[in-house]
N, C-alpha and C. Protein backbone atom coordinates (compact mmCIF):
# COMPACT_ATOMS: atom_id res chain seq x y z
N UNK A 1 16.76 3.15 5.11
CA UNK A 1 16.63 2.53 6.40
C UNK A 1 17.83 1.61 6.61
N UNK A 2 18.38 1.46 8.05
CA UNK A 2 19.48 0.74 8.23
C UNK A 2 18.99 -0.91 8.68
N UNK A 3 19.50 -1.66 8.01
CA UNK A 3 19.40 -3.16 8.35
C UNK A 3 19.85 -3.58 9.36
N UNK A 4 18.96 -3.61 10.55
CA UNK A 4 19.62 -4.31 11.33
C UNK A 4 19.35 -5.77 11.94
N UNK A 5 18.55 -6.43 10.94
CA UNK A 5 19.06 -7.67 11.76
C UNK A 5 17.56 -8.65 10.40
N UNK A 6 17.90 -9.82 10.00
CA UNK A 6 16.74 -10.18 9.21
C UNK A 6 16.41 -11.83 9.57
N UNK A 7 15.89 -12.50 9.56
CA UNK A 7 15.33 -14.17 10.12
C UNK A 7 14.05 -14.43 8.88
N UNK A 8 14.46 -15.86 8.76
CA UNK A 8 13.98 -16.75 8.14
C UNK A 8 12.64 -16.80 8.36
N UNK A 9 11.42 -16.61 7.80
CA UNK A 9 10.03 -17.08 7.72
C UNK A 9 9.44 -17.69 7.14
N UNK A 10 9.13 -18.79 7.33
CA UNK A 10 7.94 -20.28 6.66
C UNK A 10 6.54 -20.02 7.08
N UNK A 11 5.96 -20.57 6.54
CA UNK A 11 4.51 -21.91 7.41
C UNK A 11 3.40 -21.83 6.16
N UNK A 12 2.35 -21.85 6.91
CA UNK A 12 1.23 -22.08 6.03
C UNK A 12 0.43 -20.94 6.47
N UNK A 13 -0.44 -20.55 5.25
CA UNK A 13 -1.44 -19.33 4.77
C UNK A 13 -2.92 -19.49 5.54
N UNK A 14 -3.76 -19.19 5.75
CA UNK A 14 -4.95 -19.23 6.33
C UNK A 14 -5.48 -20.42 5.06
N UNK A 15 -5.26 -20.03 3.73
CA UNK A 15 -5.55 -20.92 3.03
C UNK A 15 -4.99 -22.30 2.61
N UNK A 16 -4.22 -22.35 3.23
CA UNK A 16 -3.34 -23.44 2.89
C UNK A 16 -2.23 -23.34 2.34
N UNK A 17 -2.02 -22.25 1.81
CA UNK A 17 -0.53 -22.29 0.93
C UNK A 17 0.78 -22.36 1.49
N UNK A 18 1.45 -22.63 0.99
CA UNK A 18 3.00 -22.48 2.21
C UNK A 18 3.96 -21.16 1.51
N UNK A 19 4.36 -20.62 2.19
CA UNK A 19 4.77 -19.06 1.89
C UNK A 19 6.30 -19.75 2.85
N UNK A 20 7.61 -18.87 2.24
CA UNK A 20 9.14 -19.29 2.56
C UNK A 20 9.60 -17.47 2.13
N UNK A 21 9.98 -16.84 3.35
CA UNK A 21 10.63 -15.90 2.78
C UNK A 21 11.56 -15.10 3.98
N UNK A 22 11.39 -13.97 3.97
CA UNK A 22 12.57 -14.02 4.99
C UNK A 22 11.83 -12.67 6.03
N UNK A 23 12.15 -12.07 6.82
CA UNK A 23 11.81 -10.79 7.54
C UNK A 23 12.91 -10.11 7.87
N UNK A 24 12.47 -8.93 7.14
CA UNK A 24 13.81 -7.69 7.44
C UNK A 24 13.63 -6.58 8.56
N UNK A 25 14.51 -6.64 9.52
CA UNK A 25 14.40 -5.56 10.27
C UNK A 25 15.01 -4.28 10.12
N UNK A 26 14.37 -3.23 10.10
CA UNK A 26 15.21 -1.83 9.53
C UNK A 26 15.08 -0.79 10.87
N UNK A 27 16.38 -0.11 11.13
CA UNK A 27 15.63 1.24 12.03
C UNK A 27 16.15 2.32 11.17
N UNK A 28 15.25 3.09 11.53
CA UNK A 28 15.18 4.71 10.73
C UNK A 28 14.70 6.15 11.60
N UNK A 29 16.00 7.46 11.59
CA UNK A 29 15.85 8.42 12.74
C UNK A 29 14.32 8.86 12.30
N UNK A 30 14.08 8.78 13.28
CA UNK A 30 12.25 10.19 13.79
C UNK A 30 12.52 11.20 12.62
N UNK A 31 12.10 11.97 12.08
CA UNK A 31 12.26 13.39 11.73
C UNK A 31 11.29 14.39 13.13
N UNK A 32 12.32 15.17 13.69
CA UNK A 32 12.05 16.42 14.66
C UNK A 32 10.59 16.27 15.08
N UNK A 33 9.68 16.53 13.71
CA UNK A 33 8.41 16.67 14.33
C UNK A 33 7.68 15.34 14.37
N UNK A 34 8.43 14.41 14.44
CA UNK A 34 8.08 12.92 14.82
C UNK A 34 8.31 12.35 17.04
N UNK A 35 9.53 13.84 16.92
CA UNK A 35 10.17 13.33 18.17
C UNK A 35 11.50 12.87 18.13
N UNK A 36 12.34 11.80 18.82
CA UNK A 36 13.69 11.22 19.08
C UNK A 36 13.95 10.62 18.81
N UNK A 37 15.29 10.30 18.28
CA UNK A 37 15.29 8.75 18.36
C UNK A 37 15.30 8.40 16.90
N UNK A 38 15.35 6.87 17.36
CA UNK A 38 14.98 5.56 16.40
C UNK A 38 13.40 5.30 16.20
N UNK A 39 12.92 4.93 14.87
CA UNK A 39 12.15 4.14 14.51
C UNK A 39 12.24 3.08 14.03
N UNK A 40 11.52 1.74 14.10
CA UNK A 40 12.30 0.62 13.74
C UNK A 40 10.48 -0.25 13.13
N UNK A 41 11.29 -1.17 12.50
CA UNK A 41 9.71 -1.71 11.78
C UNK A 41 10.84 -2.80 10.75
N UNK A 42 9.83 -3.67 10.22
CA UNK A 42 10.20 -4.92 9.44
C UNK A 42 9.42 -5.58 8.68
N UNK A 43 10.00 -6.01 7.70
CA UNK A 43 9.20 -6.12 6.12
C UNK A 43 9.51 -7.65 6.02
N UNK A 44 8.31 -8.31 5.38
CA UNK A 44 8.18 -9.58 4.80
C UNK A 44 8.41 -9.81 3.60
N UNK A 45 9.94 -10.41 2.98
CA UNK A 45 9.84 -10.55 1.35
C UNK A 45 9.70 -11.89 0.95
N UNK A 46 9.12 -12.61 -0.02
CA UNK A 46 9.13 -13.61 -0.27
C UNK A 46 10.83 -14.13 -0.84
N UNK A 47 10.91 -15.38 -0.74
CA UNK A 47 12.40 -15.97 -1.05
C UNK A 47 12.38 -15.43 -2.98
N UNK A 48 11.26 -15.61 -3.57
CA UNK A 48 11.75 -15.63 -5.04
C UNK A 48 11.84 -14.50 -5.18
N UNK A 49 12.14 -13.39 -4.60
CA UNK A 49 12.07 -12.02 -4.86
C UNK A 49 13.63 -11.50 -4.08
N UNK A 50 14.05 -12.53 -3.08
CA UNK A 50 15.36 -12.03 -2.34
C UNK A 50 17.03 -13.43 -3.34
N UNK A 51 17.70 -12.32 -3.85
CA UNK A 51 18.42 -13.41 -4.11
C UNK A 51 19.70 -13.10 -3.61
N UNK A 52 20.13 -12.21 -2.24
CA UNK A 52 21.26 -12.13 -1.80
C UNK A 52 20.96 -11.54 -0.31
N UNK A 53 20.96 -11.99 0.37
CA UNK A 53 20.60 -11.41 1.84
C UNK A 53 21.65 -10.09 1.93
N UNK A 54 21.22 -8.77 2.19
CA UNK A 54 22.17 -7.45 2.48
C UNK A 54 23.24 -7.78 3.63
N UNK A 55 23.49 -7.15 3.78
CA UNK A 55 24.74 -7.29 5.08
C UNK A 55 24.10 -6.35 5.97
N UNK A 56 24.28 -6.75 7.45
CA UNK A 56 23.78 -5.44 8.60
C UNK A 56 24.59 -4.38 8.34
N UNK A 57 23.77 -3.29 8.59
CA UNK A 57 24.41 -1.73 8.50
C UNK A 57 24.08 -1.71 7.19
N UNK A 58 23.79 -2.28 6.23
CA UNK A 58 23.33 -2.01 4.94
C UNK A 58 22.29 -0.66 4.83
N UNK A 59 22.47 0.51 4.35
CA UNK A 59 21.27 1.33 4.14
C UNK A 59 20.20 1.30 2.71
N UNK A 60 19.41 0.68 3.18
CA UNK A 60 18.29 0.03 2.20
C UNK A 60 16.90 0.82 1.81
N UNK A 61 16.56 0.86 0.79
CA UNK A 61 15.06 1.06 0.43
C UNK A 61 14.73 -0.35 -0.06
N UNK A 62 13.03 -0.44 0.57
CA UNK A 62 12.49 -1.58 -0.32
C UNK A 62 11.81 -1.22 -1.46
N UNK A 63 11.63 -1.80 -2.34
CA UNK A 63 10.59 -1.64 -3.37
C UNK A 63 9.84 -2.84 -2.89
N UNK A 64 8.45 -1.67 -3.49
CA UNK A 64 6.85 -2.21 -3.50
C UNK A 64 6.08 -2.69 -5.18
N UNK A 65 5.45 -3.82 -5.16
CA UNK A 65 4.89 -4.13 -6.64
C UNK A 65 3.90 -2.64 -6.62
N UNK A 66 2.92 -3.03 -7.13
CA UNK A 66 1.80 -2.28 -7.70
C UNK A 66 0.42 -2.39 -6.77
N UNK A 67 0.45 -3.57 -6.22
CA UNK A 67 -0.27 -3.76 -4.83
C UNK A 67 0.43 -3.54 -3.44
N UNK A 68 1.41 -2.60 -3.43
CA UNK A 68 1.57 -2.26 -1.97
C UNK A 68 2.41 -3.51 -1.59
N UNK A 69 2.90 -4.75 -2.18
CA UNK A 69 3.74 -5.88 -1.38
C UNK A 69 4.83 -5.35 -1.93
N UNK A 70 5.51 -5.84 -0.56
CA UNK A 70 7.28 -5.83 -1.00
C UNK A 70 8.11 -6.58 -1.75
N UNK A 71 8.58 -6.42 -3.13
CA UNK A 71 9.45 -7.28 -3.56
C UNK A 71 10.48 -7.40 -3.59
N UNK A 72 11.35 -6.58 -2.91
CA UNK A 72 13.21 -6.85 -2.97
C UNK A 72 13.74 -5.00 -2.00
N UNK A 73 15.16 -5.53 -1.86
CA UNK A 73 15.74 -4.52 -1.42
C UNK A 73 16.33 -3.93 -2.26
N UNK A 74 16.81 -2.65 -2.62
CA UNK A 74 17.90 -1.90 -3.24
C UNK A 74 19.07 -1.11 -2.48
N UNK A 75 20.19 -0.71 -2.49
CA UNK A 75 20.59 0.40 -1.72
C UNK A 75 20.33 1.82 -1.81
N UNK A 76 20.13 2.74 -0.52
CA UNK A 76 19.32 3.44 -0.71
C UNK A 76 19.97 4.72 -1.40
N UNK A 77 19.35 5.63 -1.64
CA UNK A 77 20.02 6.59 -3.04
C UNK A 77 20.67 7.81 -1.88
């Protein structure tokens, strides 16, 4: 997926906790039997898991822990 654009995210948890991490925006083409175009969507990583923000136009995969959360970017293969 191509990086296009990522912003800073704080605050507090339903429970109280305070969460600091960042939001990545990615777009990625349809495949045919999806239709046209762009698809676009954006991932929440926590800060202790990001230790170099990508550059836009970066083509990225995220990795996922073992519960489905996102922990970091790689470049994509």
């Amino acid at each position: 997926m191509k990086l296009i654009g990522f912003q800073t995210a704080s605050g507090q948890s339903k429970d109280g906790k305070a969460y600091s991490g960042y939001r990545f925006h990615f777009s990625r083409p349809l495949n045919a039997d999806q239709g046209e175009g762009e698809a676009v969507e954006n991932v929440y990583i926590s800060e202790q898991y990001v230790d170099e923000i990508p550059k836009l136009g970066d083509d990225l995969e995220v990795l996922y822990n073992k519960y489905g959360r996102p922990v970091g970017l790689m470049p994509a293969k």
